[in-house]
C-alpha atoms as a PDB file:
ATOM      1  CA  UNK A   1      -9.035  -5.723  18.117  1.00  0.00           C
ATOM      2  CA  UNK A   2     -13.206  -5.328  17.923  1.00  0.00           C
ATOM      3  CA  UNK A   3     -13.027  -6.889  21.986  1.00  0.00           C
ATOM      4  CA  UNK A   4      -9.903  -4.951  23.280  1.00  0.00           C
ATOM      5  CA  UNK A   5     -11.355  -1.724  22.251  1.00  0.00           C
ATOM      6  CA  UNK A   6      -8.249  -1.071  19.475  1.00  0.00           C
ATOM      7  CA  UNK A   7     -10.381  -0.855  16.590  1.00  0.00           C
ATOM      8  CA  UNK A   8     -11.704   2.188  14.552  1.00  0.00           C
ATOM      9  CA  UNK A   9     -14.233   3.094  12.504  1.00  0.00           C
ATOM     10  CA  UNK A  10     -15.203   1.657   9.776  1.00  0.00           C
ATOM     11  CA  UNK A  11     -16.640  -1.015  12.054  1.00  0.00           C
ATOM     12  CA  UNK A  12     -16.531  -3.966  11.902  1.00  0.00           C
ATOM     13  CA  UNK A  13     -12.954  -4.147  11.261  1.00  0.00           C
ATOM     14  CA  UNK A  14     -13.582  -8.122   9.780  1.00  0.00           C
ATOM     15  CA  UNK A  15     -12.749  -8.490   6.329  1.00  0.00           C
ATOM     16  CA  UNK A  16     -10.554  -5.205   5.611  1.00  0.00           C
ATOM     17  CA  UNK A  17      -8.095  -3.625   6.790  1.00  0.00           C
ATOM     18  CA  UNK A  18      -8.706  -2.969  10.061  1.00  0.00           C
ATOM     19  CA  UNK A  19      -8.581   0.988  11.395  1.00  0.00           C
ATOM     20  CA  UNK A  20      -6.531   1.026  15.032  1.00  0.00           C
ATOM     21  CA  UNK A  21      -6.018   3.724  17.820  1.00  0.00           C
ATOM     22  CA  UNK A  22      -2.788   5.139  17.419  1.00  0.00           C
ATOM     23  CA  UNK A  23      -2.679   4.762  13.395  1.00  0.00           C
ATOM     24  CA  UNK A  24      -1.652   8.546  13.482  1.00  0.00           C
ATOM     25  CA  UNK A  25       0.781   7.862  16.202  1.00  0.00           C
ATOM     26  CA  UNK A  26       2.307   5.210  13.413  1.00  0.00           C
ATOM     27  CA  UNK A  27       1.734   7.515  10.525  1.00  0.00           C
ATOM     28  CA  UNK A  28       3.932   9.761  12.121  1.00  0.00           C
ATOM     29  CA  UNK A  29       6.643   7.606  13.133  1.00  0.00           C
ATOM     30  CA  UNK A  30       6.947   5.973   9.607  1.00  0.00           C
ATOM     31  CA  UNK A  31       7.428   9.774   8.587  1.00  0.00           C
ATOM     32  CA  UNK A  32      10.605   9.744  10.373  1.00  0.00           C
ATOM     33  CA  UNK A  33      12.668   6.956   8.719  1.00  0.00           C
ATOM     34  CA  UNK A  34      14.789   7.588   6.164  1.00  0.00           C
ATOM     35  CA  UNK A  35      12.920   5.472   3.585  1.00  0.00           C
ATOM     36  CA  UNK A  36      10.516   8.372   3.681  1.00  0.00           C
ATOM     37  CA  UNK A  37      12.504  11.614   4.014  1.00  0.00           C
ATOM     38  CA  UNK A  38      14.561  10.481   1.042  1.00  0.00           C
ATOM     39  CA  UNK A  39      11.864   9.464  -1.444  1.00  0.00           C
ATOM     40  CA  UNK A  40      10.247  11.718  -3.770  1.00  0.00           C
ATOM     41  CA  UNK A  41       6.892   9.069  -4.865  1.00  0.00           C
ATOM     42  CA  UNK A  42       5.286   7.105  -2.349  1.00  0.00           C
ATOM     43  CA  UNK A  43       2.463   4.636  -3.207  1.00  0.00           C
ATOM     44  CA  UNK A  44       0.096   4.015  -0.349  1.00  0.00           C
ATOM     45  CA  UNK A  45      -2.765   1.873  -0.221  1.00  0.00           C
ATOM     46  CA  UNK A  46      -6.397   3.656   0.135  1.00  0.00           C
ATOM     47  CA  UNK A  47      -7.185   1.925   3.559  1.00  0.00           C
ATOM     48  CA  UNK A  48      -8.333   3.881   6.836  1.00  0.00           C
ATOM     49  CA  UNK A  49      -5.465   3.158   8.818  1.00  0.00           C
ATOM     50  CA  UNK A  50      -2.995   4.471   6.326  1.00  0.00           C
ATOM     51  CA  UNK A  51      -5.115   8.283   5.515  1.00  0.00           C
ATOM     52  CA  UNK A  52      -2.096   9.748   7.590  1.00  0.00           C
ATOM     53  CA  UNK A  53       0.551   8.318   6.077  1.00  0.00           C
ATOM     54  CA  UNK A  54      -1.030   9.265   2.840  1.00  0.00           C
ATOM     55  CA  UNK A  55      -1.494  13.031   4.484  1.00  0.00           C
ATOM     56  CA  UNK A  56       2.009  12.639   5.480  1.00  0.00           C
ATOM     57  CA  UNK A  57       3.392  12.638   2.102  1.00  0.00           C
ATOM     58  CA  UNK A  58       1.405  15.478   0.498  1.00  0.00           C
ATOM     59  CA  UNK A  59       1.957  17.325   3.405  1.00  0.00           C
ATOM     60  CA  UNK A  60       5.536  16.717   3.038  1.00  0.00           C
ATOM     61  CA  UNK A  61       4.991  17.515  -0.944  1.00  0.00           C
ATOM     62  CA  UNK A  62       5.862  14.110  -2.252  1.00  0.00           C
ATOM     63  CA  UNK A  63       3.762  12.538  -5.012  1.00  0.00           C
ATOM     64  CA  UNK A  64       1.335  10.257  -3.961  1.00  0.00           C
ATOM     65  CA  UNK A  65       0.624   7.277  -5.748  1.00  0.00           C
ATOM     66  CA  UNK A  66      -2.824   5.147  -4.607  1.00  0.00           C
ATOM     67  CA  UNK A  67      -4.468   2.528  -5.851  1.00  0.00           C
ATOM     68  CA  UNK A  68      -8.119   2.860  -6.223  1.00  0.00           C
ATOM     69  CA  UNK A  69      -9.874   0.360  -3.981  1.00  0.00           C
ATOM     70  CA  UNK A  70      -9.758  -3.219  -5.357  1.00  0.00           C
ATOM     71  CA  UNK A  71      -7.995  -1.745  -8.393  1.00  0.00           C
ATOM     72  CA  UNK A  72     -11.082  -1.640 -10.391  1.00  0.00           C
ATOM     73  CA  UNK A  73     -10.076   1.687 -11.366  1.00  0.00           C
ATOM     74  CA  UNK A  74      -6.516   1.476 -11.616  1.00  0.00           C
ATOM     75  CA  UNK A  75      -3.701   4.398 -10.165  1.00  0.00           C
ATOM     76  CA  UNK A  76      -4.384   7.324  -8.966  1.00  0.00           C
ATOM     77  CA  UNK A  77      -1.822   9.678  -8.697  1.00  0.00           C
ATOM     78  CA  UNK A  78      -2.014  13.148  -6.515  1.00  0.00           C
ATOM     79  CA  UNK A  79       0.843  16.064  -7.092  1.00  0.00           C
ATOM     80  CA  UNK A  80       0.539  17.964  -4.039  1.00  0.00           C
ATOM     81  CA  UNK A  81       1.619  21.387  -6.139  1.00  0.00           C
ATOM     82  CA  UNK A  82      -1.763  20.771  -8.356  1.00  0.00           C
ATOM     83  CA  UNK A  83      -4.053  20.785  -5.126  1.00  0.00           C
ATOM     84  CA  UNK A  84      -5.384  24.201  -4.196  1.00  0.00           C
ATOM     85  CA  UNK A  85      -4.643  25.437  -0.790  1.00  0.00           C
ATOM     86  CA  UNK A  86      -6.235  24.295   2.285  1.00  0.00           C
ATOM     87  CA  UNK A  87      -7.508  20.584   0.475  1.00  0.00           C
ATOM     88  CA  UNK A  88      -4.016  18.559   0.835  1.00  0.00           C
ATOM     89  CA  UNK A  89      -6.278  16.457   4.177  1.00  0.00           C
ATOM     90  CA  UNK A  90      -9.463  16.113   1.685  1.00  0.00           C
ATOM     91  CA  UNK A  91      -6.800  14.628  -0.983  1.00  0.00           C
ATOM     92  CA  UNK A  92      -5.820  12.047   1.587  1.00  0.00           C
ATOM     93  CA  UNK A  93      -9.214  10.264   1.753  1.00  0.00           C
ATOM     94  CA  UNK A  94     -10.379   8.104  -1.216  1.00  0.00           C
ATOM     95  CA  UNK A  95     -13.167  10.524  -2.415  1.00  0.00           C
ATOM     96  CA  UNK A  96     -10.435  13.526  -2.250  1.00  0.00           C
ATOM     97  CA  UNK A  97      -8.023  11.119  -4.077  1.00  0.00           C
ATOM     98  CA  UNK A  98     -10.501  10.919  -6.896  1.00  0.00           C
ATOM     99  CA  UNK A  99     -11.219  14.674  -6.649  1.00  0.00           C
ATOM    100  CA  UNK A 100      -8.060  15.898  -6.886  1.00  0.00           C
ATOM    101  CA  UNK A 101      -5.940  13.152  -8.034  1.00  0.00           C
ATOM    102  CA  UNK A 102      -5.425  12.071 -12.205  1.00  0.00           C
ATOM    103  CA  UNK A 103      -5.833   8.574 -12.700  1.00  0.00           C
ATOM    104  CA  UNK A 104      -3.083   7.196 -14.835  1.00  0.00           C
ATOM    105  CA  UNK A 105      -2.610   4.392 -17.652  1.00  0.00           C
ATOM    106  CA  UNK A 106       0.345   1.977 -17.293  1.00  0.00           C
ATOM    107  CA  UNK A 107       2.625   3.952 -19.671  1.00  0.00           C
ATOM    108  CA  UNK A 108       2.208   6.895 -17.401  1.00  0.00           C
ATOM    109  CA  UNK A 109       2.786   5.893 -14.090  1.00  0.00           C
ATOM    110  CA  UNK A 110       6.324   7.367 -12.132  1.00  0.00           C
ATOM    111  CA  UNK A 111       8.637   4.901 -10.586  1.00  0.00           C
ATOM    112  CA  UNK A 112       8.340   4.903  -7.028  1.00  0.00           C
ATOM    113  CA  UNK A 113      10.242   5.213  -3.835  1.00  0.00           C
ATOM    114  CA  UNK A 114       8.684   3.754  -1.126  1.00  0.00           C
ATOM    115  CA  UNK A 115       5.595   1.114  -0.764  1.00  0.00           C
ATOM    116  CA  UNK A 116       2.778   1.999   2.268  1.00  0.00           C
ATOM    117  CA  UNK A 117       1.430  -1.285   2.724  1.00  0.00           C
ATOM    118  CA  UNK A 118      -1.707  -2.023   4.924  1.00  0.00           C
ATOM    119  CA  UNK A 119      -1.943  -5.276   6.599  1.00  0.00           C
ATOM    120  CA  UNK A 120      -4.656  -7.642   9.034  1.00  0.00           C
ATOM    121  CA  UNK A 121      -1.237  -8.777  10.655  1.00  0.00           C
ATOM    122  CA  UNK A 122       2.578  -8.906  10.199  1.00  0.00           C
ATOM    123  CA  UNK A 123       4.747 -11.357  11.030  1.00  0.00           C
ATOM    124  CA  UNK A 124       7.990 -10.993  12.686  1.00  0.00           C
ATOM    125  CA  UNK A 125       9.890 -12.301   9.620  1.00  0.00           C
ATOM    126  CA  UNK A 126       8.297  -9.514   7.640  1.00  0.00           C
ATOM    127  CA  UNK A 127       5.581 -11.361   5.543  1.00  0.00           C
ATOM    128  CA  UNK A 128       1.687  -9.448   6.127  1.00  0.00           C
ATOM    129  CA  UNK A 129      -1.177 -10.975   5.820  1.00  0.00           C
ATOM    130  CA  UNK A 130      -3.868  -8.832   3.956  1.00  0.00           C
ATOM    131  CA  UNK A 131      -7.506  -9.026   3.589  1.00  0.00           C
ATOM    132  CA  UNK A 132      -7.920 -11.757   1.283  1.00  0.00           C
ATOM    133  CA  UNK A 133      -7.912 -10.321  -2.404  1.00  0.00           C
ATOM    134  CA  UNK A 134      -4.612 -10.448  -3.056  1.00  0.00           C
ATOM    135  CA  UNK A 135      -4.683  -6.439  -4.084  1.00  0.00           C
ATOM    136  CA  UNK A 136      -1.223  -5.263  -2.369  1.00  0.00           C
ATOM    137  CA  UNK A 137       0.676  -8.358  -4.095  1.00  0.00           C
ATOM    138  CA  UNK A 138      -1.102  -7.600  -7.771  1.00  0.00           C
ATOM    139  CA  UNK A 139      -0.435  -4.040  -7.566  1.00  0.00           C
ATOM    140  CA  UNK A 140       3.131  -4.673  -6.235  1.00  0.00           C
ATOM    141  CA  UNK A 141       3.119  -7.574  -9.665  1.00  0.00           C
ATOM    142  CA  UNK A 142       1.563  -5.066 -12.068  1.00  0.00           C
ATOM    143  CA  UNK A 143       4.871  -2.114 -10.736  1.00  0.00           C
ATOM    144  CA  UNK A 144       7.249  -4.605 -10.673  1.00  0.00           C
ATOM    145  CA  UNK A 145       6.816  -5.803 -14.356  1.00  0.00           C
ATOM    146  CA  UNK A 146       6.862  -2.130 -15.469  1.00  0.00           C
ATOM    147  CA  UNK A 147      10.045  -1.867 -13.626  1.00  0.00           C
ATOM    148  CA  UNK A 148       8.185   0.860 -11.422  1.00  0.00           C
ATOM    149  CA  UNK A 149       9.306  -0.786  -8.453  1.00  0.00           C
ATOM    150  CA  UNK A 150      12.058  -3.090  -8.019  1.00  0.00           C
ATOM    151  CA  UNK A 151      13.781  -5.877  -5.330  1.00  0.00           C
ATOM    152  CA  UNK A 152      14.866  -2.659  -3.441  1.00  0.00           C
ATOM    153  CA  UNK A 153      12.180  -1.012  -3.383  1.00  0.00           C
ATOM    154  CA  UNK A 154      11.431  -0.168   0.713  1.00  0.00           C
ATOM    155  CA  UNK A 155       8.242  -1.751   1.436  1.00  0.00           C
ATOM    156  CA  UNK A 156       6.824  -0.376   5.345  1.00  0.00           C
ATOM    157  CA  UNK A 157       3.614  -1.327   6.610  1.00  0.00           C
ATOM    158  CA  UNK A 158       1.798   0.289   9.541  1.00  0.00           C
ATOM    159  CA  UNK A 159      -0.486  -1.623  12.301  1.00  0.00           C
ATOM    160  CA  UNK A 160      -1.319  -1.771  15.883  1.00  0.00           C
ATOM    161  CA  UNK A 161       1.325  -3.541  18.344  1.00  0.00           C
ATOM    162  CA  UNK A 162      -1.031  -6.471  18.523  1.00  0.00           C
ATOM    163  CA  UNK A 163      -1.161  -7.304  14.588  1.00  0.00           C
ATOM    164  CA  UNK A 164       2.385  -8.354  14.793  1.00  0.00           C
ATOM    165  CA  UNK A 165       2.234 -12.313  15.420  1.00  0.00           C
ATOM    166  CA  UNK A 166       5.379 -14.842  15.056  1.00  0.00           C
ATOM    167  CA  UNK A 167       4.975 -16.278  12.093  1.00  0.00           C
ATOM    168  CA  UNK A 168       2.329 -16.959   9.297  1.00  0.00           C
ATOM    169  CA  UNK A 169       2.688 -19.261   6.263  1.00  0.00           C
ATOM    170  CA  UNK A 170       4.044 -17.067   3.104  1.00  0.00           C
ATOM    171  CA  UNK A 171       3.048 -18.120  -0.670  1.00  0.00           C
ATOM    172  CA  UNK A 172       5.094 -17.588  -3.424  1.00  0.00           C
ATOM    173  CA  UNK A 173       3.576 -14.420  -4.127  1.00  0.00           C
ATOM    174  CA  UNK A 174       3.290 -13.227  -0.481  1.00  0.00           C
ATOM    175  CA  UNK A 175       5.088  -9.809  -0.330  1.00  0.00           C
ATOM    176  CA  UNK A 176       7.616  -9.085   2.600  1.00  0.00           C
ATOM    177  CA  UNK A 177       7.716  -5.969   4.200  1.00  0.00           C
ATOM    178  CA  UNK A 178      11.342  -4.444   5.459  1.00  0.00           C
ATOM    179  CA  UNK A 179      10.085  -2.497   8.156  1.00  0.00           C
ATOM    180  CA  UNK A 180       7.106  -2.836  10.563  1.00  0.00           C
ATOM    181  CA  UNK A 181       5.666   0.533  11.884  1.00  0.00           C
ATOM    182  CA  UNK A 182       3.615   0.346  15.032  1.00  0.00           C
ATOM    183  CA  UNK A 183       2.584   3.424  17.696  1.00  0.00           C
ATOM    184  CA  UNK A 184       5.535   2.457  20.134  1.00  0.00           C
ATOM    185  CA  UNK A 185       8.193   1.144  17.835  1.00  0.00           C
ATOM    186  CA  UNK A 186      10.251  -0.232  14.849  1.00  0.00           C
ATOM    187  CA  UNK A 187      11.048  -3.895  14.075  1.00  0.00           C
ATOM    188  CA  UNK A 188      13.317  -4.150  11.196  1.00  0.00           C
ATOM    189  CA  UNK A 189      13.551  -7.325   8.824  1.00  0.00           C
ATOM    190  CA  UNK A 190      16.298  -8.821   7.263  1.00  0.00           C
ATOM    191  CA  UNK A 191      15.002 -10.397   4.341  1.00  0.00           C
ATOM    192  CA  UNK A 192      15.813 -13.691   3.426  1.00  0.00           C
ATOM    193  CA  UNK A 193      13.882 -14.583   0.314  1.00  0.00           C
ATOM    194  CA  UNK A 194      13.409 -12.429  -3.079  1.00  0.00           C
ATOM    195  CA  UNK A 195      10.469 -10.877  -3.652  1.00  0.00           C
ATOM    196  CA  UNK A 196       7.733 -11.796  -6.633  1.00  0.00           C
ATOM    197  CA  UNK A 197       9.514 -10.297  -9.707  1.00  0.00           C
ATOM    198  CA  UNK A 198       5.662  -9.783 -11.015  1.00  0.00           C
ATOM    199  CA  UNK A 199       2.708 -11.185 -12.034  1.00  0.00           C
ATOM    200  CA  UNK A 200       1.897 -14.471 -11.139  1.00  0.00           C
ATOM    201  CA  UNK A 201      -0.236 -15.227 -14.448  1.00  0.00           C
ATOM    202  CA  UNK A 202      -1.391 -18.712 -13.822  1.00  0.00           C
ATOM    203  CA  UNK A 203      -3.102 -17.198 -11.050  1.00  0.00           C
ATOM    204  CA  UNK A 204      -5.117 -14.690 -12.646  1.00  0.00           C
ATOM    205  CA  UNK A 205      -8.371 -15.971 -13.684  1.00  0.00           C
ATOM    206  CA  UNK A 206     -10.903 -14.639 -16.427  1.00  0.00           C
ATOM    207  CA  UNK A 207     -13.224 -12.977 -13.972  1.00  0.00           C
ATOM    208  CA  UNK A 208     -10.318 -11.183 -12.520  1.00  0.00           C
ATOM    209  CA  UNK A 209      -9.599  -9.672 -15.541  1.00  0.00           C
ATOM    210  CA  UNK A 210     -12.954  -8.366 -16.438  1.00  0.00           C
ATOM    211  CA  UNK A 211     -13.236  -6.362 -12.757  1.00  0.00           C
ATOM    212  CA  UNK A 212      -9.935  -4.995 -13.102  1.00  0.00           C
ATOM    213  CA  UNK A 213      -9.112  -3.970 -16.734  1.00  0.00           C
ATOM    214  CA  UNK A 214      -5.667  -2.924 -15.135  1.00  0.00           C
ATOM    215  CA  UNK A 215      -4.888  -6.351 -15.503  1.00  0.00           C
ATOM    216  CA  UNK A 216      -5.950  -6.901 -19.297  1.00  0.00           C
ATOM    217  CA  UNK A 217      -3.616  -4.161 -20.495  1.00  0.00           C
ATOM    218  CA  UNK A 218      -0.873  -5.290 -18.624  1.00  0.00           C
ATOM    219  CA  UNK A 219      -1.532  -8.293 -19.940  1.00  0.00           C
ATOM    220  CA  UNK A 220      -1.278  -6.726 -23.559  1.00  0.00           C
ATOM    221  CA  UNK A 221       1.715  -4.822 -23.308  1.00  0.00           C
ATOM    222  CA  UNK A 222       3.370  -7.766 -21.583  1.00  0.00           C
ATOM    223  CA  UNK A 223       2.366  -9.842 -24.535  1.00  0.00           C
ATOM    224  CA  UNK A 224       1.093 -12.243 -21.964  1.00  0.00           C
END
């Protein structure tokens, strides 16, 4: 992406995920399915490449739901009817999020509709391939075992044309998308394979509970 001239600032797009021309392009074409026009509470991750989609949905005056980046903060969730006038684009970025958003315990987090996920690449089978932390598939866990989110849950992802590749190996906890959103088209997946039905606690280590304390009181009101 850096050598074709594709990527966007931030720079360098290595080791997050990466900002593309045509992300609004995507943005707006995800806006058009009918996974979006029907929901109500969208959760969208706080990456550059997914601001418009995240503008999308408060413009369209749907509750946004965003992680805070790496989750060391937890949920943030932004009611478009409790910004003032004229901010709904500053609420899209992560600094407006915090702004104007309320960040939520577990106990008080809505179900949601529909899942924004960003991804490094996509294959054609559905399964993405994120930065490296793991952070969509814990925050997809941590919904799932509050019944937040469930198998049906519509999970979209938008990228450039040239993050879709054939296939890439999937882990157990791997999540797979149903739709792929790129600048020029759609690529639906039939899905073959359930999805994690939550946390995956033999993979959470001790230090990843102290930097996201998210985790912990799941892992208290799970009983875990």
């Amino acid at each position: 992406m850096e050598q074709s001239g594709i990527a966007r600032f931030p720079r360098p797009v290595f080791g997050r995920i990466p900002n593309f021309l045509g992300a609004e392009a995507a943005a707006r074409r995800l806006s058009e399915q009918a996974e979006f026009e029907s929901a109500r509470i969208v959760k969208v991750n706080p990456d550059a490449p997914q601001r418009k989609v995240r503008m999308a949905v408060l413009s369209s005056r749907k509750v946004l739901v965003m992680p805070s980046p790496r989750l060391r903060k937890g949920f943030i969730v932004i009611d478009p009817g409790k910004i003032p006038e004229g901010f709904l684009s500053e609420a899209s970025t992560i600094r407006g999020a915090f702004k104007h958003g309320q960040f939520c315990s577990l106990r008080d987090l809505p179900r949601i509709d529909l899942v924004v996920a960003g991804s490094v690449a996509v294959s054609l089978d559905g399964v993405r391939i994120g930065k490296g932390g793991g952070y969509s598939e814990l925050e997809y866990g941590i919904l799932r075992e509050l019944d937040l989110v469930r198998e049906d849950t519509p999970i979209l992802t938008t990228v450039h044309d040239v993050q879709v590749v054939g296939r890439v190996p999937r882990e157990p906890h791997d999540l797979v998308v149903d739709a792929i959103v790129t600048p020029t088209r759609i690529i639906r997946i039939k899905r073959r394979s359930p999805r994690p039905k939550g946390i995956i606690w033999k993979l959470i280590t001790a230090d990843m509970l102290d930097d996201m304390p998210i985790l912990a009181e799941l892992k208290r009101i799970a009983g875990n």
